[in-house]
Protein backbone atom coordinates (compact mmCIF):
# COMPACT_ATOMS: atom_id res chain seq x y z
CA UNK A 1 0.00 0.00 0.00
CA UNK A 2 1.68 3.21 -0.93
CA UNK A 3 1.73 6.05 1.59
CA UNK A 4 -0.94 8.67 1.06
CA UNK A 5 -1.31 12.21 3.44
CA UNK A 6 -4.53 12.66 5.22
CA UNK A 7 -6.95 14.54 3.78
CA UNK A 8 -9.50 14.20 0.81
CA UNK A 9 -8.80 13.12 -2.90
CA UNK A 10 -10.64 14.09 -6.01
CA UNK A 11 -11.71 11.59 -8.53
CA UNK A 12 -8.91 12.09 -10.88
CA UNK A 13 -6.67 11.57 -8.02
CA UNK A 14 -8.01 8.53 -6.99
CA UNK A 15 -8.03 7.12 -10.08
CA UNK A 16 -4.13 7.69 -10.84
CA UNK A 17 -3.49 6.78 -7.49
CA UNK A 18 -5.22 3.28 -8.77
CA UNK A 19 -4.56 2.95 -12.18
CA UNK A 20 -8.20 3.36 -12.99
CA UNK A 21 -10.78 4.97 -14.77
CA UNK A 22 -12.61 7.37 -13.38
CA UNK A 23 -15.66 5.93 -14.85
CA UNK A 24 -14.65 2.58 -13.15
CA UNK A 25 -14.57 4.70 -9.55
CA UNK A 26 -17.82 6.37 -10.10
CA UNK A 27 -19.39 2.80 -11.15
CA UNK A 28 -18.12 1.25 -7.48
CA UNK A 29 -19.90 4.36 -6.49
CA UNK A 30 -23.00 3.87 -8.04
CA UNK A 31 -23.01 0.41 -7.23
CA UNK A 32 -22.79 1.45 -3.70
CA UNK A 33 -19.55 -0.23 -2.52
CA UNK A 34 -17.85 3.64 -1.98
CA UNK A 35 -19.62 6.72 -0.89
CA UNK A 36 -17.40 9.48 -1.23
CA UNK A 37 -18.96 12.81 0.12
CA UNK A 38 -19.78 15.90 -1.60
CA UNK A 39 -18.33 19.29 -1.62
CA UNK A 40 -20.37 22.08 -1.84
CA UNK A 41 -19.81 22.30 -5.81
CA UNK A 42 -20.81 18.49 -5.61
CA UNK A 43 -17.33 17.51 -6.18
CA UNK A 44 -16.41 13.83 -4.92
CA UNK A 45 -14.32 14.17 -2.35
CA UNK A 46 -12.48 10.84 -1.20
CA UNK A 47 -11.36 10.33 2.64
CA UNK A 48 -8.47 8.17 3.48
CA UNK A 49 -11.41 5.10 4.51
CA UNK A 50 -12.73 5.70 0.91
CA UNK A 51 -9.39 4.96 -0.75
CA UNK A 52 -8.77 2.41 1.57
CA UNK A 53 -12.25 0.30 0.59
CA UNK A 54 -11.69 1.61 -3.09
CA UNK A 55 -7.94 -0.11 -3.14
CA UNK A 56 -9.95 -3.59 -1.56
CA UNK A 57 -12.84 -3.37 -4.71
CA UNK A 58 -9.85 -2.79 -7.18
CA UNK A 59 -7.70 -5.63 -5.65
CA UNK A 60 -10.68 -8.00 -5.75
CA UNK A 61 -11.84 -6.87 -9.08
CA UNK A 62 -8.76 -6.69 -10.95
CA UNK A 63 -6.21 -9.24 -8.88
CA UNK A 64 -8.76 -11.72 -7.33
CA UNK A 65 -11.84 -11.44 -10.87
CA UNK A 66 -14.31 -11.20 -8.32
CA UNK A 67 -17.41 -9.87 -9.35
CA UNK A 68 -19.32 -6.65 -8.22
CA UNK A 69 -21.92 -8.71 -6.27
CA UNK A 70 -19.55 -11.09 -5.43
CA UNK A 71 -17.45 -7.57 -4.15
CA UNK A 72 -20.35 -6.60 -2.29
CA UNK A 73 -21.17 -10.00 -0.33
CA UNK A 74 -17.29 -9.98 0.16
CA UNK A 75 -17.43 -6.74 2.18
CA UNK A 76 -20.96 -7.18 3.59
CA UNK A 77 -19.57 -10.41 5.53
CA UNK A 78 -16.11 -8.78 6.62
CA UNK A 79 -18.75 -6.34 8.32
CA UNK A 80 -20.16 -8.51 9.92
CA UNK A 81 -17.30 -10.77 10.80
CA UNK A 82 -15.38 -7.59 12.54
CA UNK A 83 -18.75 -6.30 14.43
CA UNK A 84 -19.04 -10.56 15.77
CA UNK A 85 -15.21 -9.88 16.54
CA UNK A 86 -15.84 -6.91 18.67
CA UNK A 87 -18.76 -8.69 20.48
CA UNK A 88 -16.32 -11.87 21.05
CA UNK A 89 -13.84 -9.25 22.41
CA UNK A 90 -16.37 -7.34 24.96
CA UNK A 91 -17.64 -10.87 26.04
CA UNK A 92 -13.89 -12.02 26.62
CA UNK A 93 -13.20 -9.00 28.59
CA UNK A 94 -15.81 -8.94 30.52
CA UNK A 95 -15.22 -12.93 30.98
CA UNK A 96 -11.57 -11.52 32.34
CA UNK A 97 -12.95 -8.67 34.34
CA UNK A 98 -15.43 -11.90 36.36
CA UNK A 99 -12.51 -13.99 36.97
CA UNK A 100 -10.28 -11.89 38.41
CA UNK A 101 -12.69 -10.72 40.83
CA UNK A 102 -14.05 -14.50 41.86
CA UNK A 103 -10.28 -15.00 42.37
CA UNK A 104 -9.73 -12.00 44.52
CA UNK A 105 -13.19 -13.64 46.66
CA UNK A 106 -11.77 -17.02 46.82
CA UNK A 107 -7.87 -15.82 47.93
CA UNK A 108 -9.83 -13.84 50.67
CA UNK A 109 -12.22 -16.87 51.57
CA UNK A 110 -9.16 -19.42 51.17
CA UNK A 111 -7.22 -16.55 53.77
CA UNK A 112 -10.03 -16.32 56.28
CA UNK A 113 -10.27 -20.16 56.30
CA UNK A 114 -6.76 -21.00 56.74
CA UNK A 115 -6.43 -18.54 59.57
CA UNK A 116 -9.38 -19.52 61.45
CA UNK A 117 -8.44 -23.25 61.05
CA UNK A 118 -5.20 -21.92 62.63
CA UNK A 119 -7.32 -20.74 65.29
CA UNK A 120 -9.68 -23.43 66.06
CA UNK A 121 -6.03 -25.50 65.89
CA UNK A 122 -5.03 -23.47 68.60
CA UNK A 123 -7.80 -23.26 71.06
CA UNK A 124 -8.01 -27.36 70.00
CA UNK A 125 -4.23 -27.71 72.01
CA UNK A 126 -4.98 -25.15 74.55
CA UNK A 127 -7.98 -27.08 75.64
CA UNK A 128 -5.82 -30.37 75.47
CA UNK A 129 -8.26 -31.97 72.91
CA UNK A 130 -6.93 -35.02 71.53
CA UNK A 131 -9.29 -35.90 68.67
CA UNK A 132 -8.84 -32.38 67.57
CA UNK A 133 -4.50 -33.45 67.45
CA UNK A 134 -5.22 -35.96 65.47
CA UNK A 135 -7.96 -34.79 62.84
CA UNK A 136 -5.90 -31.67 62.37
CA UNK A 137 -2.27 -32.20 62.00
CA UNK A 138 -1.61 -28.78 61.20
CA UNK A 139 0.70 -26.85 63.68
CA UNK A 140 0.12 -23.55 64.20
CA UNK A 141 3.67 -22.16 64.02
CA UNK A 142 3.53 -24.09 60.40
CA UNK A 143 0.57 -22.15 58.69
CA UNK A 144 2.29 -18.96 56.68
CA UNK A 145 0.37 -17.29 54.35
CA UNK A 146 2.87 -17.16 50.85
CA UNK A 147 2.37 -15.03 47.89
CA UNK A 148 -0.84 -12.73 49.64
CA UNK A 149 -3.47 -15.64 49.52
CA UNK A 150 -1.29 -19.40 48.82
CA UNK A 151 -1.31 -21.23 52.45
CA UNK A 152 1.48 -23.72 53.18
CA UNK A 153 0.96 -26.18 55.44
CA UNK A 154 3.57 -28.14 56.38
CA UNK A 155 2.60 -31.46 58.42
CA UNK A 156 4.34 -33.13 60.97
CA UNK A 157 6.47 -35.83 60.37
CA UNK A 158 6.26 -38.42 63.13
């Protein structure tokens, strides 16, 4: 694609820029696959977008031999594929956006559960329980929150 300023293009730049007629541009035109707008004099006037669909028609015209409908079912379904793309990208963000924040609940559940197993632990071997030493073979001293929500537990070897 060669490099073009911004700005808008008359017909008979547009159609040197292409190699074209410009009875060939004002037939994509009138065929609806370009609308150009109008000066006041009702002069074409062609924005950057309008030479960028014009050089698609003219590479699937002239490189590809694809017809004007075929042109015009061509574009109508790249349309449609990038507004499905956009929708697929909302959907994944907000996807993202509902992970993240069921991950920041569970690390805070998985924190207030590890701490107050730490503390029923304790009260447990305060109160001399021995059911409670042997269903929970965590030691206190042994419970260290890693990482802002990962608990290690390290068991005791005996």
């Amino acid at each position: 694609m060669k490099k073009r300023r911004e700005g808008f293009y008359s017909i008979s730049v547009v159609a040197k820029m292409f190699s074209v007629h410009q009875q060939t541009v004002r037939l994509y035109e009138k065929e609806g696959l370009i609308s150009p707008k109008r000066s006041a004099g009702n002069t074409r006037l062609f924005s950057e977008e309008d030479v960028d669909r014009l050089e698609e028609i003219i590479y699937l015209t002239h490189k590809l031999g694809v017809n004007l409908a075929g042109v015009e079912v061509i574009m109508g379904l790249q349309k449609k594929i990038n507004k499905l793309q956009n929708e697929i990208n909302k959907l994944f963000a907000q996807a993202q956006d509902q992970l993240k924040e069921e991950g920041e609940t569970f690390k805070e559940t998985a924190k207030k559960q590890a701490k107050r197993l730490v503390e029923i632990k304790k009260k447990s071997l305060q109160r001399g329980d021995a059911e409670a030493q042997t269903t929970l073979p965590i030691d206190p001293v042994d419970v260290e929150i890693v990482d802002d929500w990962k608990v290690d537990y390290e068991e005791e070897n005996e």
